[in-house]
Protein backbone atom coordinates (compact mmCIF):
# COMPACT_ATOMS: atom_id res chain seq x y z
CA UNK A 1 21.34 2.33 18.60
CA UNK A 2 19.18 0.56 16.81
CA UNK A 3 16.04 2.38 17.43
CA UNK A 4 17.71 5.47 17.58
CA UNK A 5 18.54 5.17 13.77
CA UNK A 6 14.78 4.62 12.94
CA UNK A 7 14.09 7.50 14.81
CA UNK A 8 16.20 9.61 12.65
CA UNK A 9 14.00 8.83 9.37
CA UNK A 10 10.75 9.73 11.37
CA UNK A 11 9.93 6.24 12.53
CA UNK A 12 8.13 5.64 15.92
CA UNK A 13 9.70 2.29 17.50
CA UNK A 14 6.56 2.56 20.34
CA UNK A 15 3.81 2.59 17.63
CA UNK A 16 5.43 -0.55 16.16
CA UNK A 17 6.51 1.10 12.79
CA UNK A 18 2.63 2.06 11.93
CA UNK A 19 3.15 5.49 11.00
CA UNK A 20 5.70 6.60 8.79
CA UNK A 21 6.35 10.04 8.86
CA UNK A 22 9.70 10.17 6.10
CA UNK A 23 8.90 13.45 4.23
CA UNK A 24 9.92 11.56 1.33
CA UNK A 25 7.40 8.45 1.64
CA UNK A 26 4.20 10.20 -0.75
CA UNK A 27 6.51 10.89 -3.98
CA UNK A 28 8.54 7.74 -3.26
CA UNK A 29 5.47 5.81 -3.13
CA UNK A 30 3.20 7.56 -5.60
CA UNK A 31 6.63 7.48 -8.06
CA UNK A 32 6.78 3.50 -7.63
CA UNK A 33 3.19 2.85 -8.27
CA UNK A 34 3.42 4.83 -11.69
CA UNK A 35 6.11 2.97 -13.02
CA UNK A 36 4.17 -0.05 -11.58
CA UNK A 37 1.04 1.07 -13.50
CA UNK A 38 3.19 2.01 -16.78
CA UNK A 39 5.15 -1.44 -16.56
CA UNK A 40 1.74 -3.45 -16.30
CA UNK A 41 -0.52 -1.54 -19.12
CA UNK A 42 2.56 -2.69 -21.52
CA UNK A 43 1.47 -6.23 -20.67
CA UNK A 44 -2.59 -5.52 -20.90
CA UNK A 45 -5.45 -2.96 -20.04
CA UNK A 46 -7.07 -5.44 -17.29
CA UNK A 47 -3.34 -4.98 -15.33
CA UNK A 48 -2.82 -1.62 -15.77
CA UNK A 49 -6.50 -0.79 -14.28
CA UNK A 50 -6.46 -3.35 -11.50
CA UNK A 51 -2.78 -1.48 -10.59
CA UNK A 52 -4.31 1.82 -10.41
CA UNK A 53 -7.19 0.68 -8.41
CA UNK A 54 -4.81 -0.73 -6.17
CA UNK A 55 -2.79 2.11 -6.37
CA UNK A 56 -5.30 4.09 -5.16
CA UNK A 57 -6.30 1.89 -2.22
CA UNK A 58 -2.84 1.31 -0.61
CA UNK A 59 -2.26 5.04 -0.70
CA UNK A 60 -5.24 5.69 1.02
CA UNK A 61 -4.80 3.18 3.81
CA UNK A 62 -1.25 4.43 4.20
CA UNK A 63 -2.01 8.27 3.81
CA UNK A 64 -5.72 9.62 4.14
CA UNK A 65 -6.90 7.12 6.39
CA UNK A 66 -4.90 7.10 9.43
CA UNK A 67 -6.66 5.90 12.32
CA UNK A 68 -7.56 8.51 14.63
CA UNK A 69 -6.49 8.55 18.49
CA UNK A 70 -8.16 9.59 21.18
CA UNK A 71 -5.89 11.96 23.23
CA UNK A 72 -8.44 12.92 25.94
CA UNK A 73 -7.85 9.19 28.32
CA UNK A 74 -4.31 9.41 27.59
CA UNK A 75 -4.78 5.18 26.52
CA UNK A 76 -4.44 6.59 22.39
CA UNK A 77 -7.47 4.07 21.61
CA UNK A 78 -7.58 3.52 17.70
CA UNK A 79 -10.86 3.77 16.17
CA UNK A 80 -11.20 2.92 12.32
CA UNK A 81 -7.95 0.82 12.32
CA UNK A 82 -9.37 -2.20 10.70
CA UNK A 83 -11.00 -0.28 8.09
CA UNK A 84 -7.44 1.14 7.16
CA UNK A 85 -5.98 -2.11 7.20
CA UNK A 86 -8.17 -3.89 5.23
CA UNK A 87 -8.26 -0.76 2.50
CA UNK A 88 -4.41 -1.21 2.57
CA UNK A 89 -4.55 -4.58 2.09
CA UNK A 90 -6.99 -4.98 -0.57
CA UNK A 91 -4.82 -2.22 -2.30
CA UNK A 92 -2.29 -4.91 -2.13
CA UNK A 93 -4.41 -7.50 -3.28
CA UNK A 94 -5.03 -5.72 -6.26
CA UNK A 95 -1.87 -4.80 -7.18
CA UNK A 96 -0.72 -9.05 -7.01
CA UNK A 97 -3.84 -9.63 -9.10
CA UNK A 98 -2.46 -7.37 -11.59
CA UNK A 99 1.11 -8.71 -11.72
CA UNK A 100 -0.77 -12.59 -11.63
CA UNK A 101 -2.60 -11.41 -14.32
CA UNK A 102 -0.36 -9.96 -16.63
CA UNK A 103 2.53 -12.63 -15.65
CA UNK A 104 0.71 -15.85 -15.42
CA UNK A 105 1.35 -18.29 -18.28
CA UNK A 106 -1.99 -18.94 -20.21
CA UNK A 107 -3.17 -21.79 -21.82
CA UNK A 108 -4.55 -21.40 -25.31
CA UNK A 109 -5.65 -23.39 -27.64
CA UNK A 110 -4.70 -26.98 -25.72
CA UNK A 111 -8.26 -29.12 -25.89
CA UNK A 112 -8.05 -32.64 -24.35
């Protein structure tokens, strides 16, 4: 029932989740990370760049870099899928920099 339900929203249960295929995902996540990026560059320019950058990154690893699977031994062997994770990841790196960075309580002016 479960899986049958994930299914429905384009969700492979075989492929352990990897690959979304909601037609909704791109706006929903392009839509987030702009109110991400116009929440941050309120709080500094440093944020609001680093959340772009990382903006850029996680869409990449989730979108335009799919790995690519090789059909022809009928074994679907990835090839490029730790280059995707680790641009997805640093994406996400980037983006909790950003947050740190605009968000974390700075000492000024205290001399000891």
């Amino acid at each position: 029932m479960i899986f049958a339900t994930i299914a429905a929203f384009g969700l492979s249960a075989g492929a352990g989740l990897a690959q979304v295929n909601v037609p909704f995902s791109r706006p929903l996540l392009v839509l987030s990370l702009l109110l991400m990026v116009l929440g941050l560059t309120l709080k500094g320019f440093a944020p609001g760049i680093l959340t772009v950058g990382g903006g850029m990154l996680v869409y990449l690893g989730m979108f335009e870099l799919p790995p690519q699977t090789s059909q022809m031994t009928g074994m679907g062997s990835n090839s490029g899928g730790g280059f995707v994770l680790a641009t997805f990841w640093l994406g996400v790196i980037f983006i909790v920099g950003a947050y740190a960075l605009a968000y974390w309580p700075r000492r000024s002016g205290i001399r000891r």
